[in-house]
Protein backbone atom coordinates (compact mmCIF):
# COMPACT_ATOMS: atom_id res chain seq x y z
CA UNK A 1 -2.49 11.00 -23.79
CA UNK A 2 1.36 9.85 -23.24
CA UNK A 3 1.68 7.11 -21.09
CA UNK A 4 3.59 8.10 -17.11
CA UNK A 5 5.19 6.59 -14.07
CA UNK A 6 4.59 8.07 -11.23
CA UNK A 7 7.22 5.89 -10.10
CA UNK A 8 9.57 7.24 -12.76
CA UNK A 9 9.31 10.24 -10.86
CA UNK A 10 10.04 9.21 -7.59
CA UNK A 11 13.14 7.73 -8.85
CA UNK A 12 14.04 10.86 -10.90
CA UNK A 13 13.75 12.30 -7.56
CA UNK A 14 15.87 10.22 -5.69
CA UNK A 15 18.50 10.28 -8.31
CA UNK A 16 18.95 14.13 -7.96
CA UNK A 17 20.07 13.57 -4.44
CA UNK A 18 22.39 10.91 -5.13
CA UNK A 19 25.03 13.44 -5.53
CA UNK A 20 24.57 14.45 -2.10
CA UNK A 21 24.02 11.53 -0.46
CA UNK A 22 25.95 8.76 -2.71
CA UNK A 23 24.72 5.39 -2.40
CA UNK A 24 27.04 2.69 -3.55
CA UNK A 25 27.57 0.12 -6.32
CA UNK A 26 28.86 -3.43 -4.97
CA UNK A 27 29.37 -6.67 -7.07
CA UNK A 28 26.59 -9.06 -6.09
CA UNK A 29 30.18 -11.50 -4.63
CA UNK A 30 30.80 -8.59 -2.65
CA UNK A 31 27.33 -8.29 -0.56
CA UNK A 32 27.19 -8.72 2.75
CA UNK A 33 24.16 -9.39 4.72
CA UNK A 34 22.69 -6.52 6.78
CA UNK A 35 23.35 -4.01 3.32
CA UNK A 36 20.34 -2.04 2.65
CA UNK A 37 19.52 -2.40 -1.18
CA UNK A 38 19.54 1.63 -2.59
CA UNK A 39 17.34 0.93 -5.67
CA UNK A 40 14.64 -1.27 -6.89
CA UNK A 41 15.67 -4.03 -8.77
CA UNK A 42 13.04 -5.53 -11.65
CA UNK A 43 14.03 -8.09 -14.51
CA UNK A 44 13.48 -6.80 -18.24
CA UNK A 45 9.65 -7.38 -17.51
CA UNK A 46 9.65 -4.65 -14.79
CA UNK A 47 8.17 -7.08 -12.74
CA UNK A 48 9.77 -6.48 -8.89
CA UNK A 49 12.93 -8.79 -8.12
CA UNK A 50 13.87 -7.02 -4.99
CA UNK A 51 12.48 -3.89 -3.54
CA UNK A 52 14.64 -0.65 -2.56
CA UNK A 53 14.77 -0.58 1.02
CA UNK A 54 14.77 -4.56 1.34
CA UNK A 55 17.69 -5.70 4.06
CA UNK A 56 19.78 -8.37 2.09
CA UNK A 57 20.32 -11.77 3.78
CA UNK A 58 21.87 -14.83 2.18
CA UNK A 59 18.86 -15.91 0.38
CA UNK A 60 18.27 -12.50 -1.39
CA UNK A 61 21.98 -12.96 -2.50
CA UNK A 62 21.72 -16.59 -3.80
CA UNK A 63 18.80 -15.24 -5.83
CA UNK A 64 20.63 -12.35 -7.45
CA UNK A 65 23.33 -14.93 -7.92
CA UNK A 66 20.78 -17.09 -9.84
CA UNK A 67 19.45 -14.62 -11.88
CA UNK A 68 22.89 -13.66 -13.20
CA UNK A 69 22.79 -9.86 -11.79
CA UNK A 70 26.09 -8.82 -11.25
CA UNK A 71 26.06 -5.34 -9.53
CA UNK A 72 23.26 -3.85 -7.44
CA UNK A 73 23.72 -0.41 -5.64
CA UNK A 74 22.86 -0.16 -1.64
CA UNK A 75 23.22 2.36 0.81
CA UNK A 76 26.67 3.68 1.89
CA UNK A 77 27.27 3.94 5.62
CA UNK A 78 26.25 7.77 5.86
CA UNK A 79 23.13 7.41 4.55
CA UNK A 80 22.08 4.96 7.07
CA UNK A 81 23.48 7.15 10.07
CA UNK A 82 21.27 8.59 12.34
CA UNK A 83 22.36 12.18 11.63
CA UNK A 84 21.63 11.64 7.65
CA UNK A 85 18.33 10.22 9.34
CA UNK A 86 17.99 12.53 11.40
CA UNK A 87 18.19 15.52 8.80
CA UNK A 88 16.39 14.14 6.22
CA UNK A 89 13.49 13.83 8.08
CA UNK A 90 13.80 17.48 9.29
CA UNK A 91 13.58 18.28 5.39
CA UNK A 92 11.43 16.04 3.80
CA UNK A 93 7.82 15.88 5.16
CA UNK A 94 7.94 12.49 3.29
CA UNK A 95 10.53 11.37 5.15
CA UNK A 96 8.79 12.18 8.61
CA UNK A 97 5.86 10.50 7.74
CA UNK A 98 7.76 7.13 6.52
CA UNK A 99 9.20 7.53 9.99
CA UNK A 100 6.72 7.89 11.97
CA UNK A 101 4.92 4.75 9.41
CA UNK A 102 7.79 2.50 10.19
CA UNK A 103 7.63 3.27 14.18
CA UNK A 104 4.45 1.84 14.40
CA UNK A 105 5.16 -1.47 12.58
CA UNK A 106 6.63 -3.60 15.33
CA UNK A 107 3.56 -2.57 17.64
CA UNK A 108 1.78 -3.83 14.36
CA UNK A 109 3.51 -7.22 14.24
CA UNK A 110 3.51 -7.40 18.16
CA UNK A 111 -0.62 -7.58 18.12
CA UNK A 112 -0.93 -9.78 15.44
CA UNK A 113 1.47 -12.03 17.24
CA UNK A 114 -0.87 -11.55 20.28
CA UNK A 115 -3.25 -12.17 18.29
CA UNK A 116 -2.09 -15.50 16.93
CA UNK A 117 -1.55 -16.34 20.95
CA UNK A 118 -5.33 -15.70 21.34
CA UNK A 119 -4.40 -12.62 23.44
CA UNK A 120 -5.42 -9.26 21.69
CA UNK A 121 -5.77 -6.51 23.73
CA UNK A 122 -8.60 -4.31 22.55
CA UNK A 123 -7.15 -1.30 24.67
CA UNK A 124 -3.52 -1.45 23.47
CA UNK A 125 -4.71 -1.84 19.57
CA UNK A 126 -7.10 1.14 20.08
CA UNK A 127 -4.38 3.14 21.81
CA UNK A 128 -2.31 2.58 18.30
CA UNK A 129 -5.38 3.60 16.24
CA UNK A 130 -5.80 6.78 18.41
CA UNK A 131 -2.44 7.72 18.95
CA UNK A 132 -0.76 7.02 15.83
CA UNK A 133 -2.60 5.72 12.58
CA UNK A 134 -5.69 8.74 13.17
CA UNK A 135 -2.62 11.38 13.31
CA UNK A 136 -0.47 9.58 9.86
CA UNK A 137 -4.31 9.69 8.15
CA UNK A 138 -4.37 13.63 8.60
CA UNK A 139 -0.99 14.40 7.31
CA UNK A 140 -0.39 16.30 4.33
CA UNK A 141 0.54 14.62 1.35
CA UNK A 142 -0.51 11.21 3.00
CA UNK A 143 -2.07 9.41 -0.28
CA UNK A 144 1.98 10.42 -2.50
CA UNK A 145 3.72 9.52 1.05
CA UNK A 146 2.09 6.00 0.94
CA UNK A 147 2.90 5.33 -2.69
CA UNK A 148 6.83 6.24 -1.58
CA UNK A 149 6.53 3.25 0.71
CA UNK A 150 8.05 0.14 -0.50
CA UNK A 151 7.11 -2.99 1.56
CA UNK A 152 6.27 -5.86 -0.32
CA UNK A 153 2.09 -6.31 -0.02
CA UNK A 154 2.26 -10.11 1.26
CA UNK A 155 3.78 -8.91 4.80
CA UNK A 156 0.53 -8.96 6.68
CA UNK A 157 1.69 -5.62 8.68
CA UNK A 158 2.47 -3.39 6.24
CA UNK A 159 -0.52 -4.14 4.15
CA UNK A 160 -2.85 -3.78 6.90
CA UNK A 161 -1.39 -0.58 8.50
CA UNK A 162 -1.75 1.36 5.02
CA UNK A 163 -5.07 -0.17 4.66
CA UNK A 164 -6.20 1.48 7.85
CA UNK A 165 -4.13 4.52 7.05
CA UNK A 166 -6.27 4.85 3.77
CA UNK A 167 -9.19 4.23 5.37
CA UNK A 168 -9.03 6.66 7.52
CA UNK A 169 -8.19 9.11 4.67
CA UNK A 170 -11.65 8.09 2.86
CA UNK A 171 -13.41 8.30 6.10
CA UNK A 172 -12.75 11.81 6.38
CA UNK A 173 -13.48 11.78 2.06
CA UNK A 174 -16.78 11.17 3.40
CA UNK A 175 -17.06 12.94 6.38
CA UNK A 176 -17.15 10.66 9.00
CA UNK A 177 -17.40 11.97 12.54
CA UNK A 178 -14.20 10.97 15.16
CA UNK A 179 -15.73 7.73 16.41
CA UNK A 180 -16.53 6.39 13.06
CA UNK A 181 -13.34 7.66 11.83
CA UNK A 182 -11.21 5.49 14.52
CA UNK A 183 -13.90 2.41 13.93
CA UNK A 184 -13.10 2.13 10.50
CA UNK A 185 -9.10 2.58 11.21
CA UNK A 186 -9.42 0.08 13.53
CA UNK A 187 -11.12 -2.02 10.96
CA UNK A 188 -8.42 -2.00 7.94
CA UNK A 189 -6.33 -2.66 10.24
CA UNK A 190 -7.38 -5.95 11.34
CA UNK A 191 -9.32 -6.32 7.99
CA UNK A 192 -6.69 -9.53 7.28
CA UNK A 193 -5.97 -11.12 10.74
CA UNK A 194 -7.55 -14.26 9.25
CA UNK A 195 -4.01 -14.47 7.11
CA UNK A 196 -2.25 -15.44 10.19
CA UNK A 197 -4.02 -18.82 10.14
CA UNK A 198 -2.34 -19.16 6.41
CA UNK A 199 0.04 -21.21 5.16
CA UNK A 200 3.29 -18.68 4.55
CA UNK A 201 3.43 -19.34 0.88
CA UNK A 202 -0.04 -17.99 0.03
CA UNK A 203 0.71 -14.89 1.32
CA UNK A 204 3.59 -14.81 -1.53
CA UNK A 205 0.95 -15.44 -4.53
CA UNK A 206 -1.13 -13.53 -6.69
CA UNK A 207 -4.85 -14.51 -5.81
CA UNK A 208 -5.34 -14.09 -9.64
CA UNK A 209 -3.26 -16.97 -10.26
CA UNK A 210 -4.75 -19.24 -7.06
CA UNK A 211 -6.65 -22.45 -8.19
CA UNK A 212 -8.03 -25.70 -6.68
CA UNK A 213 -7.44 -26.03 -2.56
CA UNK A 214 -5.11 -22.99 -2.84
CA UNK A 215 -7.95 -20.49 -3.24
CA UNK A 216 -10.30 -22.57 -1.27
CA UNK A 217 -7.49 -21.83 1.66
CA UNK A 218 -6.90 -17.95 0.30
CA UNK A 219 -10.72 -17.22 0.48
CA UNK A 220 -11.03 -18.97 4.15
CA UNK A 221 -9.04 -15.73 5.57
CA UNK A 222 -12.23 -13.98 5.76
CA UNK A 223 -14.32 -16.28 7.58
CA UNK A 224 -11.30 -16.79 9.79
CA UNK A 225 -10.84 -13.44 10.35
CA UNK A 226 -14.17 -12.73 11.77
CA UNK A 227 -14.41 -16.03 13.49
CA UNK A 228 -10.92 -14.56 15.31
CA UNK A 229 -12.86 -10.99 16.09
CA UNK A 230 -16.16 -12.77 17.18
CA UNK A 231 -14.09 -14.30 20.06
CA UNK A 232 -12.67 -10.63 21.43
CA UNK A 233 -14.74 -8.61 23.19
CA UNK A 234 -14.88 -4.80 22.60
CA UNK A 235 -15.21 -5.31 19.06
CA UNK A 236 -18.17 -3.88 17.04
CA UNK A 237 -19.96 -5.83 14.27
CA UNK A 238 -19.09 -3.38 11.81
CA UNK A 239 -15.45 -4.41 12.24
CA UNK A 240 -16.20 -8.32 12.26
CA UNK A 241 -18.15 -7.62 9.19
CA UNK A 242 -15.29 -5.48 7.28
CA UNK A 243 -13.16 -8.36 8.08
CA UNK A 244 -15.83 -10.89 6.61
CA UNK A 245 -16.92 -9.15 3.63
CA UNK A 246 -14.12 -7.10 2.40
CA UNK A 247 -13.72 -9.32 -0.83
CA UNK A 248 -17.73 -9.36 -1.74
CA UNK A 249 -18.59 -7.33 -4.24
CA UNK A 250 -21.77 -5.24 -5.30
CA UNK A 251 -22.89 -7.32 -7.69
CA UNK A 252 -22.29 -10.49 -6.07
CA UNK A 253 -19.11 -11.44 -7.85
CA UNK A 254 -17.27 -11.67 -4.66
CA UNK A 255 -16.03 -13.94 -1.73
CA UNK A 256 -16.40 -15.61 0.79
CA UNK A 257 -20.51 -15.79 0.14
CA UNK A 258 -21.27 -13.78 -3.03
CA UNK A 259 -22.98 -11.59 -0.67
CA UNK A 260 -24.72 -8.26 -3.05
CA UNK A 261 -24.75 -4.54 -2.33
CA UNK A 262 -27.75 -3.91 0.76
CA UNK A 263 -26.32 -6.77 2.54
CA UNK A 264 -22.35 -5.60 2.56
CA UNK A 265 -21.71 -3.70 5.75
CA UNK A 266 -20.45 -0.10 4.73
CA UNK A 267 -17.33 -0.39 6.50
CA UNK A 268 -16.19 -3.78 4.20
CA UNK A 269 -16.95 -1.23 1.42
CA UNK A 270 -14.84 1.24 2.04
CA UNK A 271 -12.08 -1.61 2.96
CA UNK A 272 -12.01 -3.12 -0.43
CA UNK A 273 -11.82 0.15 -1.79
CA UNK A 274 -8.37 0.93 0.38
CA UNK A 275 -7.68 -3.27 -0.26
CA UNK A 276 -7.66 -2.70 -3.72
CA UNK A 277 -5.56 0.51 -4.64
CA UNK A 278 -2.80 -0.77 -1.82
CA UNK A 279 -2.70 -4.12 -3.93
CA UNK A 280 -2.41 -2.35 -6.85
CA UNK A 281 0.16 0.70 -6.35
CA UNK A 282 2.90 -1.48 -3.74
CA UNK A 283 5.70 -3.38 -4.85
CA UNK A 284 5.47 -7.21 -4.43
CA UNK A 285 7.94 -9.87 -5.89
CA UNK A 286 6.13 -11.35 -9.52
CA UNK A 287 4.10 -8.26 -9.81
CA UNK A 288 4.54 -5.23 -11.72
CA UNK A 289 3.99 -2.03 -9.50
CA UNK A 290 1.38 0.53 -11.12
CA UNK A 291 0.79 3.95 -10.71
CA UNK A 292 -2.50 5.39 -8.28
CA UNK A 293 -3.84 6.44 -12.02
CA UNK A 294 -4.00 2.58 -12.49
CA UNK A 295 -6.03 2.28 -9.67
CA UNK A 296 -8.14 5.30 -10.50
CA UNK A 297 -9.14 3.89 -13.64
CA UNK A 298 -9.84 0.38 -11.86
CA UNK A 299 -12.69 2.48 -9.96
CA UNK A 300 -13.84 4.64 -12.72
CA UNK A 301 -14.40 0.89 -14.48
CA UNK A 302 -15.35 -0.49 -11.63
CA UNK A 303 -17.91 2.22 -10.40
CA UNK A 304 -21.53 0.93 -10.62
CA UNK A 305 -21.01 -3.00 -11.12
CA UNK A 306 -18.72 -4.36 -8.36
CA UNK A 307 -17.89 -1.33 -6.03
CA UNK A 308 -20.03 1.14 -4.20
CA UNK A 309 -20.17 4.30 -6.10
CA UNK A 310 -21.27 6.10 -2.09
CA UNK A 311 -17.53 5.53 -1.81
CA UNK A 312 -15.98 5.52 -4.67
CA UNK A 313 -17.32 9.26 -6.21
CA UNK A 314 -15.79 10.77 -2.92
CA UNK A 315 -12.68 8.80 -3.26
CA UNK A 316 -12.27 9.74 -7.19
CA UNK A 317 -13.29 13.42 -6.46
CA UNK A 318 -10.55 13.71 -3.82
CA UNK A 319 -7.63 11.53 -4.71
CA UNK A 320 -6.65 13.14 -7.87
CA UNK A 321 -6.70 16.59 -5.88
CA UNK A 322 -3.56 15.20 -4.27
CA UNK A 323 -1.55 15.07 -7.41
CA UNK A 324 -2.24 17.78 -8.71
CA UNK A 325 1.00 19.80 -9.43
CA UNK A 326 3.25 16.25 -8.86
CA UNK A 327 5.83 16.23 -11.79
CA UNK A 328 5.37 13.39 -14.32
CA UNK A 329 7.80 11.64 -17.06
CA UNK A 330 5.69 10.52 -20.28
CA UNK A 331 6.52 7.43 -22.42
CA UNK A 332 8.73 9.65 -24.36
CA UNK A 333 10.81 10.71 -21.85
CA UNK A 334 9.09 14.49 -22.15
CA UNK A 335 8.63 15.69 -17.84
CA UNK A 336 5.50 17.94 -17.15
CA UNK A 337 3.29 18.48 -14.49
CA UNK A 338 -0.17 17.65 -13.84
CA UNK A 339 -2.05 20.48 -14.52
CA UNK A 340 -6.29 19.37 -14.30
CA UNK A 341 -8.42 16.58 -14.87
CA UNK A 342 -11.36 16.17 -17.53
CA UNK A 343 -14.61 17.38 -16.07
CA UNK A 344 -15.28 13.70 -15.20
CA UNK A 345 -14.21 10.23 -13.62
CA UNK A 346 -11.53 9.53 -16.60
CA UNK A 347 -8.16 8.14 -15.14
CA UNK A 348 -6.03 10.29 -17.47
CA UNK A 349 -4.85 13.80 -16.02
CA UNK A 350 -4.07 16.90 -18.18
CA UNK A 351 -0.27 17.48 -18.23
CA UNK A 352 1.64 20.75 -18.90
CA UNK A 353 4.37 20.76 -20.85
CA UNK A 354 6.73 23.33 -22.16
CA UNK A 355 5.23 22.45 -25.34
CA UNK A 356 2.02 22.65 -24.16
CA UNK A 357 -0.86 20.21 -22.58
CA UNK A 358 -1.29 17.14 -22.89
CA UNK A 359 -4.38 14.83 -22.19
């Protein structure tokens, strides 16, 4: 079938409103800091430069300077009020949810800095799982409202709340009951508190591209991370584990101890599922953002050798349910909608067209 961006769309999207709500085209000479950066920005590669959303300081405008961009478009003074806020979250479920996302990620980078002080507090980090990530797992349109988010993957909070988000989303895939729900919330959300030991510029690079002492240090997050969580009490060994094990794979081919399939804890399973697909559908500086249909074919590949197919046939069967009906561009520029999916785990939906399907 024609090749799609999802992303495409969301940009289409955006671009409709623009009449609306105008953002604004500044020379790069002209940037102050504190402007809010309107639109993506990628070099010819696509590969992210800067992401929308980002908050410019003098180092994002040296770069642009560097790389010989001379006009990027932010956000004009009315967008960023609070009544445009305000409204647009009245209007857009999407925007309520992003809200609602973004309140919690202070408290986020408040416990990890407890954290780092040796001073977690079980009860406050459960009261965020209970009182805000469980609701955020249970809205509608959660798995298209997390791709609209557009935090780089290497901030530590971000990643982890929409790893807990999604795993909450795949516990209820798999019909977990309330407690086991929150449990497993609770542990994609600290599933990477051994990255606060890190050195800051690992968390910038691609673990593909980590050699030598540099993934030596990468892969030490795990057993840091549960070496962190054995010291706090009120913390199950399902959640040490997920932090442990959440790179080993089924067939062994994974990290920190090669550790196979019986001997993986079922929550680290369901983590690297939610690990993965974040990693692969967010924006992050040097890598190319792709579409949830990238990461749906990753599992389809992936389903009996290095993932747990107990978690990822729920998560196949129920993810492409939520985009069903989005609106898609194709390579050639034709926009349809996705209409059905083959009667198995292929990556590639059925689009309508004016002209007629497409697969």
């Amino acid at each position: 079938m024609q090749e799609f961006s999802h992303r495409q769309r969301i940009q289409n999207v955006n671009a409709s409103c623009e009449g609306e709500f105008p953002v604004k085209a500044v020379s790069v000479e002209d940037l102050q800091p504190g402007m809010v950066l309107a639109r993506t920005i990628t070099n010819d590669d696509m590969v992210v430069v800067l992401s929308e959303g980002t908050v410019l300081a003098e180092a994002h405008m040296t770069r642009l300077k560097v790389l010989d961009i001379p006009v990027v478009y932010v956000k004009d003074e009315y967008e960023l009020s609070k009544i445009y806020r305000t409204a647009t979250t009245v209007f857009n479920r999407g925007n309520a949810f992003i809200k609602d996302y973004e309140g919690i990620v202070d408290e986020a980078q408040e416990i990890f800095d407890d954290i780092k002080k040796g001073e977690l507090s079980v009860e406050k980090t459960q009261e965020v799982v209970d009182d805000k990530l469980t609701p955020l797992t249970q809205s509608s349109g959660v798995i298209d409202h997390l791709y609209n988010l557009n935090h780089l993957a290497s901030d530590i909070y971000n990643h982890s709340l929409r790893v807990s988000v999604l795993a909450g989303v795949i516990a209820k895939w798999m019909h977990f009951d309330s407690s086991r729900t929150k449990e497993l919330i609770l542990a994609g959300f600290l599933h990477d508190i051994g990255k606060i030991r890190f050195d800051r510029r690992l968390l910038e690079k691609d673990i593909d591209k980590l050699v030598g002492e540099d993934y030596e240090a990468y892969t030490q997050h795990t057993v840091d991370g549960q070496q962190i969580l054995n010291g706090m009490a009120g913390i199950s060994k399902g959640i040490k584990l997920a932090a442990m094990q959440h790179h080993e794979r089924m067939d062994g081919s994974g990290f920190p101890f090669g550790t196979t399939g019986p001997d993986i804890h079922e929550y680290a399973r369901i983590i690297a599922i939610a690990d993965i697909y974040d990693n692969i559908t967010t924006e992050r500086e040097g890598r190319v953002k792709r579409t949830p249909f990238a990461a749906i074919s990753y599992f389809a590949e992936n389903l009996y050798t290095t993932l747990d197919p107990m978690v990822c046939v729920p998560v196949l069967t129920h993810i492409k349910d939520a985009f069903l009906g989005s609106t898609v561009t194709l390579n050639n520029g034709v926009t349809g909608t996705i209409s059905s999916y083959p009667n198995d785990f292929a990556a590639r939906p059925v689009v309508s067209t004016e002209s007629g399907a497409l697969d």
